[in-house]
N, C-alpha and C. Protein backbone atom coordinates (compact mmCIF):
# COMPACT_ATOMS: atom_id res chain seq x y z
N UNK A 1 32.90 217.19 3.38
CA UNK A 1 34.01 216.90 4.28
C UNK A 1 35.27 217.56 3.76
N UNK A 2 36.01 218.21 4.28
CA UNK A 2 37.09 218.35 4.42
C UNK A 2 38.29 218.05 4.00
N UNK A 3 39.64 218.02 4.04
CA UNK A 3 40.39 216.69 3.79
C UNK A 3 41.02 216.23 5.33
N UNK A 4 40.88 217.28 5.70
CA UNK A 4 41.57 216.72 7.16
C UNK A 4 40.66 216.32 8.28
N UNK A 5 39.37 216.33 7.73
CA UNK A 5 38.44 215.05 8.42
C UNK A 5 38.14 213.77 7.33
N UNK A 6 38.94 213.90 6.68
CA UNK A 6 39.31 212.50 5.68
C UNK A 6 39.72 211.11 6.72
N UNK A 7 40.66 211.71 7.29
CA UNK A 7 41.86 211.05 7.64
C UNK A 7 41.19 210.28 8.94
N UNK A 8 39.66 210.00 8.85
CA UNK A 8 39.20 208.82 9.92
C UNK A 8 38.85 207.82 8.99
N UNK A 9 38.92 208.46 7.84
CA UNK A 9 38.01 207.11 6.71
C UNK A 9 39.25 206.37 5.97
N UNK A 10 40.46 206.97 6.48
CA UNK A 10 42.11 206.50 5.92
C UNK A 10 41.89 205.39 6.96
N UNK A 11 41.74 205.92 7.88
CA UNK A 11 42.30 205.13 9.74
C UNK A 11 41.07 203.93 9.53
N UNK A 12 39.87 204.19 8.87
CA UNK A 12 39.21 202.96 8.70
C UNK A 12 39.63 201.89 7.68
N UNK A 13 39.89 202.48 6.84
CA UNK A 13 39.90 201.90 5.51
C UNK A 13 41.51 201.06 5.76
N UNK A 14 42.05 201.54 6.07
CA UNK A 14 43.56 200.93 7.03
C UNK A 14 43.38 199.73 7.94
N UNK A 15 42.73 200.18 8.62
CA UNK A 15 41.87 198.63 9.43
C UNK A 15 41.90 197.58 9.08
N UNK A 16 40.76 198.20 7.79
CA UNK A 16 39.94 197.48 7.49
C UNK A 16 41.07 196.40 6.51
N UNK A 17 42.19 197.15 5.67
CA UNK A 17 43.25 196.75 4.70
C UNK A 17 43.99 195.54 5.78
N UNK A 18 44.03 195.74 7.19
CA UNK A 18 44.96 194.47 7.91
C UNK A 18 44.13 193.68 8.33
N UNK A 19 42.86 194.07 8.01
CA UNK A 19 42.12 192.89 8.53
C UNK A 19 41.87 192.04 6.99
N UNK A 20 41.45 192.21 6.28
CA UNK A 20 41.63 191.43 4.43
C UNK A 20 43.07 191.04 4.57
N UNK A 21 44.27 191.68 5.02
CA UNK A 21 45.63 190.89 5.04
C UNK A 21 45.37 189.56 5.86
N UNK A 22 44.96 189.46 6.95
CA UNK A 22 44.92 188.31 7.55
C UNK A 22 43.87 187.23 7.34
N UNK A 23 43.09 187.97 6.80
CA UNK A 23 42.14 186.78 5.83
C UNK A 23 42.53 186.05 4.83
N UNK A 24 43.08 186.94 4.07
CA UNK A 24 44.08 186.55 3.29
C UNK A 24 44.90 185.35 3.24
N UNK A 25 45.81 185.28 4.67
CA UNK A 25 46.87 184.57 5.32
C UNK A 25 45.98 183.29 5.62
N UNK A 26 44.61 183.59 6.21
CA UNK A 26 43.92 182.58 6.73
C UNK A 26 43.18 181.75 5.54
N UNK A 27 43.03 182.10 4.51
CA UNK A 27 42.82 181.22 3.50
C UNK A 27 43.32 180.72 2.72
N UNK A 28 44.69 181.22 2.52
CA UNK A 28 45.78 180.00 2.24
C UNK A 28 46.08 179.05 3.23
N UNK A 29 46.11 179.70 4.46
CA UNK A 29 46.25 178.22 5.31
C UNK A 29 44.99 177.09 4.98
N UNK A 30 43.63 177.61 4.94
CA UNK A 30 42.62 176.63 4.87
C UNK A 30 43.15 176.28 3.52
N UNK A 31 43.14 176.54 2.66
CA UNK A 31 43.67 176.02 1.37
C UNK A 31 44.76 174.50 1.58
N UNK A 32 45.57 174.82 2.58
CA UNK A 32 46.81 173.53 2.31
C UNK A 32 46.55 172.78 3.52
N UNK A 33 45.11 172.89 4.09
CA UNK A 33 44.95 172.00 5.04
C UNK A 33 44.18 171.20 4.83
N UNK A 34 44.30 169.50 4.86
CA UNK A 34 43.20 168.47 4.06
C UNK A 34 41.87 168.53 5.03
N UNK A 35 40.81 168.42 3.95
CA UNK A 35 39.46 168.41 3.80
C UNK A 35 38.81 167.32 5.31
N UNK A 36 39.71 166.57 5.64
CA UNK A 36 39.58 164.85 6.58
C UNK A 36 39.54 165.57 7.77
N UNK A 37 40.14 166.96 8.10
CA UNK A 37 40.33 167.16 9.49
C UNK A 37 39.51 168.43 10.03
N UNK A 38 38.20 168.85 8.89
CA UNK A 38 37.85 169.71 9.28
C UNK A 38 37.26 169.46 10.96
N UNK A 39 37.16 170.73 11.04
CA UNK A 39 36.75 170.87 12.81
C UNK A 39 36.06 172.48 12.78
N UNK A 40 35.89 172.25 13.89
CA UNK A 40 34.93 173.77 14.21
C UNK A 40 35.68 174.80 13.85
N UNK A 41 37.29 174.55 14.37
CA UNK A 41 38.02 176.03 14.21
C UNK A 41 38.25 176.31 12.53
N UNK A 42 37.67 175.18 11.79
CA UNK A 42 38.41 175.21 10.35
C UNK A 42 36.77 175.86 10.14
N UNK A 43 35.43 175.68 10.79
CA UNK A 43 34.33 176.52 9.96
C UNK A 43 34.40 177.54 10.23
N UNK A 44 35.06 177.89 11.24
CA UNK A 44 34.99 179.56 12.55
C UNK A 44 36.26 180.55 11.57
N UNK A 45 37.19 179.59 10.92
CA UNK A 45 37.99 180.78 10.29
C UNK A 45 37.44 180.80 8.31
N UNK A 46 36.55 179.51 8.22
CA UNK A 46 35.67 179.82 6.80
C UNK A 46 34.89 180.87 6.78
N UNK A 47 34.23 181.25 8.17
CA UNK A 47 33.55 182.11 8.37
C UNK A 47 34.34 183.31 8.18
N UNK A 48 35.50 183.50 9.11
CA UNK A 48 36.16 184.80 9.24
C UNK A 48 36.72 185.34 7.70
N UNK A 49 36.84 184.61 6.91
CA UNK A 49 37.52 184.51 5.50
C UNK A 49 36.42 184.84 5.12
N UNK A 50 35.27 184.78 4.91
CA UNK A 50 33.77 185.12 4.31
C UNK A 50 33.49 186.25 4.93
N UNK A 51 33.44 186.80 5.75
CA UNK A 51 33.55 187.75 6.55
C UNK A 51 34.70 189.25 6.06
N UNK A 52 35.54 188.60 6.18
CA UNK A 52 37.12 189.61 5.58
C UNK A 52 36.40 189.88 4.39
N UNK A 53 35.86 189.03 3.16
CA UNK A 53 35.50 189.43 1.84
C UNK A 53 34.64 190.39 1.85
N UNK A 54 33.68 190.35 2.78
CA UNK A 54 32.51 191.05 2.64
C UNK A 54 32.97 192.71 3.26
N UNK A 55 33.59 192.78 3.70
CA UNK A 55 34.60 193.66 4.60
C UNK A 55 35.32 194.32 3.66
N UNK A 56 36.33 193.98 2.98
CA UNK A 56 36.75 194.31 1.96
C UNK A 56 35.76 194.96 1.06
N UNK A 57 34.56 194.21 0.94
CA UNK A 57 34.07 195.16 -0.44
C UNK A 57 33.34 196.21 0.03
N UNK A 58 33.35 196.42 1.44
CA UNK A 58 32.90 197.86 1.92
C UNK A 58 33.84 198.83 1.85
N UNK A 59 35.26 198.43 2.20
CA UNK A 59 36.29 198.83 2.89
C UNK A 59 37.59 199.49 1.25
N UNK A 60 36.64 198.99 0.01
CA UNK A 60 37.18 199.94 -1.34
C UNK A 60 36.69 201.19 -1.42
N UNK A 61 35.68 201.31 -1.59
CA UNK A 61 35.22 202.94 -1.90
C UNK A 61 35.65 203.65 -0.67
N UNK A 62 35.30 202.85 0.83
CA UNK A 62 36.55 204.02 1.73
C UNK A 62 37.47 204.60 1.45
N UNK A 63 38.10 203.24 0.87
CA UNK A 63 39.80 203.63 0.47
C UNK A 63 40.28 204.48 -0.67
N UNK A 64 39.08 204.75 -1.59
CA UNK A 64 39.19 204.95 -2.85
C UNK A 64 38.85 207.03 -2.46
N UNK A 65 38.01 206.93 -1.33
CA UNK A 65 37.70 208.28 -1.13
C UNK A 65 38.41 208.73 -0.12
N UNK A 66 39.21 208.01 0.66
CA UNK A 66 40.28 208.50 1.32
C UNK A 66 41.51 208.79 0.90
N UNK A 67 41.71 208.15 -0.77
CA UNK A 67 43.23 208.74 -1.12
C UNK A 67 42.75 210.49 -1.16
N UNK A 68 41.74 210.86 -1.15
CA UNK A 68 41.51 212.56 -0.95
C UNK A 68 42.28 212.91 0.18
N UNK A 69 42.31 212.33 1.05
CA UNK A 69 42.99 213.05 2.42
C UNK A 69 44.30 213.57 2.14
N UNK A 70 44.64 213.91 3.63
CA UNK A 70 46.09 214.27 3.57
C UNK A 70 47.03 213.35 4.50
N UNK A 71 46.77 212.51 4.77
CA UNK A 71 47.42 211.35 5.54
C UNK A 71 48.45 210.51 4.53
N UNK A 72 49.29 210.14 5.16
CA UNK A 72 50.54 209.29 4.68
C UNK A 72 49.94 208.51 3.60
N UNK A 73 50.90 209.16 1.97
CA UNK A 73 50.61 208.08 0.83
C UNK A 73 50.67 206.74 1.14
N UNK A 74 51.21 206.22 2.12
CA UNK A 74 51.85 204.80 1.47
C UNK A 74 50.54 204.12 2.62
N UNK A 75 50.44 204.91 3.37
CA UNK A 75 48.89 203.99 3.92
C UNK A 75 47.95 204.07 3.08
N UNK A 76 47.92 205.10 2.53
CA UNK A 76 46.33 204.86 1.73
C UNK A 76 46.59 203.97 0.64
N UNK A 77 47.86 204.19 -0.20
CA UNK A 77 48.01 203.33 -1.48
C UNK A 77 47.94 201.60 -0.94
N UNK A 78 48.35 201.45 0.56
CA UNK A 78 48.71 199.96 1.49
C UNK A 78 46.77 199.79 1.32
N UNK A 79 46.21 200.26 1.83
CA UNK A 79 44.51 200.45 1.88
C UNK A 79 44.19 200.08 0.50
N UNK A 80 44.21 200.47 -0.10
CA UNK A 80 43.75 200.51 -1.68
C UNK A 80 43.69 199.24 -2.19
N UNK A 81 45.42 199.08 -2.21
CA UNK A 81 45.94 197.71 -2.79
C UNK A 81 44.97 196.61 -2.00
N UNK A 82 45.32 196.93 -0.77
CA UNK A 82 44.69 195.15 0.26
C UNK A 82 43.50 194.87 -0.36
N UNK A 83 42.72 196.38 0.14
CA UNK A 83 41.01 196.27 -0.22
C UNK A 83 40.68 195.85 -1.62
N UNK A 84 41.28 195.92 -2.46
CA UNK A 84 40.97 195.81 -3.59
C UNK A 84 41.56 194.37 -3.93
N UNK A 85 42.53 193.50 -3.36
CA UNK A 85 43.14 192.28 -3.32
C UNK A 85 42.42 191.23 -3.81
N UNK A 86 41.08 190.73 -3.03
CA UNK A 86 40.09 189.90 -2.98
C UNK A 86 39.41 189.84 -4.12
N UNK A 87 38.71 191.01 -4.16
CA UNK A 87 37.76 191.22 -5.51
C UNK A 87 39.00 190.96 -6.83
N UNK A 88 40.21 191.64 -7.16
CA UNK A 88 41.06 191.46 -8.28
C UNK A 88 41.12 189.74 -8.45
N UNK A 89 41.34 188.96 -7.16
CA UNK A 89 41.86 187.87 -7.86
C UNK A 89 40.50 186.76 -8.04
N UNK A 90 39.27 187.05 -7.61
CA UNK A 90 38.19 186.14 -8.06
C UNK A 90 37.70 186.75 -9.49
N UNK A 91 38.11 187.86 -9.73
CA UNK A 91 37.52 188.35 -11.15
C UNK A 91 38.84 187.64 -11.80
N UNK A 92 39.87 187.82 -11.47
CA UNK A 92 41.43 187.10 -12.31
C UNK A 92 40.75 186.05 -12.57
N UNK A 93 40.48 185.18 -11.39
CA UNK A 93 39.82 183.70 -11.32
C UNK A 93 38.65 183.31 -12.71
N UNK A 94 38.20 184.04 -12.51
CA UNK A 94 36.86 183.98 -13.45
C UNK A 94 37.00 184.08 -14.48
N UNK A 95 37.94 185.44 -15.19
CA UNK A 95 38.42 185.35 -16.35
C UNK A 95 39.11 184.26 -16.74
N UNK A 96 40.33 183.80 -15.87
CA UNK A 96 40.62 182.43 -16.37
C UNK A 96 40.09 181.86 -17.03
N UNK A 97 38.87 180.83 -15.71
CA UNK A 97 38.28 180.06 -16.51
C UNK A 97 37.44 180.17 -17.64
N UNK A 98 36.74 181.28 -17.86
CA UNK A 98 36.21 181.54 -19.06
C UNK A 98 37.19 181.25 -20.20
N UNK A 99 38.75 181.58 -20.12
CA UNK A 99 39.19 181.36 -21.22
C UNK A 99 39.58 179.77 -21.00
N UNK A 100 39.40 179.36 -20.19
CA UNK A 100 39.97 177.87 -20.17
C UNK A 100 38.99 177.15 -20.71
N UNK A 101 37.86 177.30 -20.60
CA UNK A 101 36.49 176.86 -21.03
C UNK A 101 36.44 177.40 -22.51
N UNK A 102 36.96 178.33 -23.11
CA UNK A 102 36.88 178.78 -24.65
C UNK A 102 37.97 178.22 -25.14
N UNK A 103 39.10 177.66 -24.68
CA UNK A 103 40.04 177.88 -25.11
C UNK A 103 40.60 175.80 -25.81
N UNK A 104 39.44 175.46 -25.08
CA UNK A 104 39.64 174.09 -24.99
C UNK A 104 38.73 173.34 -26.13
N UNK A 105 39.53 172.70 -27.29
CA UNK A 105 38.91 172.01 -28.21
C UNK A 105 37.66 171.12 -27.67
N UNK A 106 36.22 170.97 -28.37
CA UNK A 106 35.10 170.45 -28.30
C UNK A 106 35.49 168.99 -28.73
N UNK A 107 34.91 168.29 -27.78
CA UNK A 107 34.90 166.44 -28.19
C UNK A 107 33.68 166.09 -28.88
């Protein structure tokens, strides 16, 4: 490919970056909403949030082979960052607790 037939896998990978933004948005809301009132629309956007993740981890190596193009830096670096959002903070997550779990005197 080219670089200037890059620039459909920018336009995907871009997409794909506002669609992980609003998953995003949508799982902090499920986050600060109590557990007592789930309802259908609260499994229909668990889903969409499970969904965005899985999305996302297609939607890195797009992004990662579209900074090749020649399309506007700040979309692809906007792509990059989003797509890569999800995965950074459950590995953050994980590392945590591993050290929280090492880090904590034995009874």
């Amino acid at each position: 490919m080219d670089r200037k037939s890059l620039n459909l896998l920018t336009r995907i990978s871009y997409c794909i970056g506002w669609i992980t933004l609003t998953g995003i948005i949508v799982f902090i809301y499920i986050g600060f909403t109590p557990d007592e009132s789930a309802s259908t629309i609260d499994y229909i956007l668990r889903f969409y949030v499970m969904l965005t993740f899985l999305l996302s981890l297609f939607g890195t190596p797009v992004s990662i082979v579209s900074m090749f193009s020649k399309d506007k830096l700040g979309k692809r670096i906007f792509a990059l960052i989003v797509n890569l959002s999800p995965v950074l903070i459950i590995t953050w997550g994980f590392i945590m607790e591993v050290i929280r779990e090492f880090s904590e005197t034995p009874i």
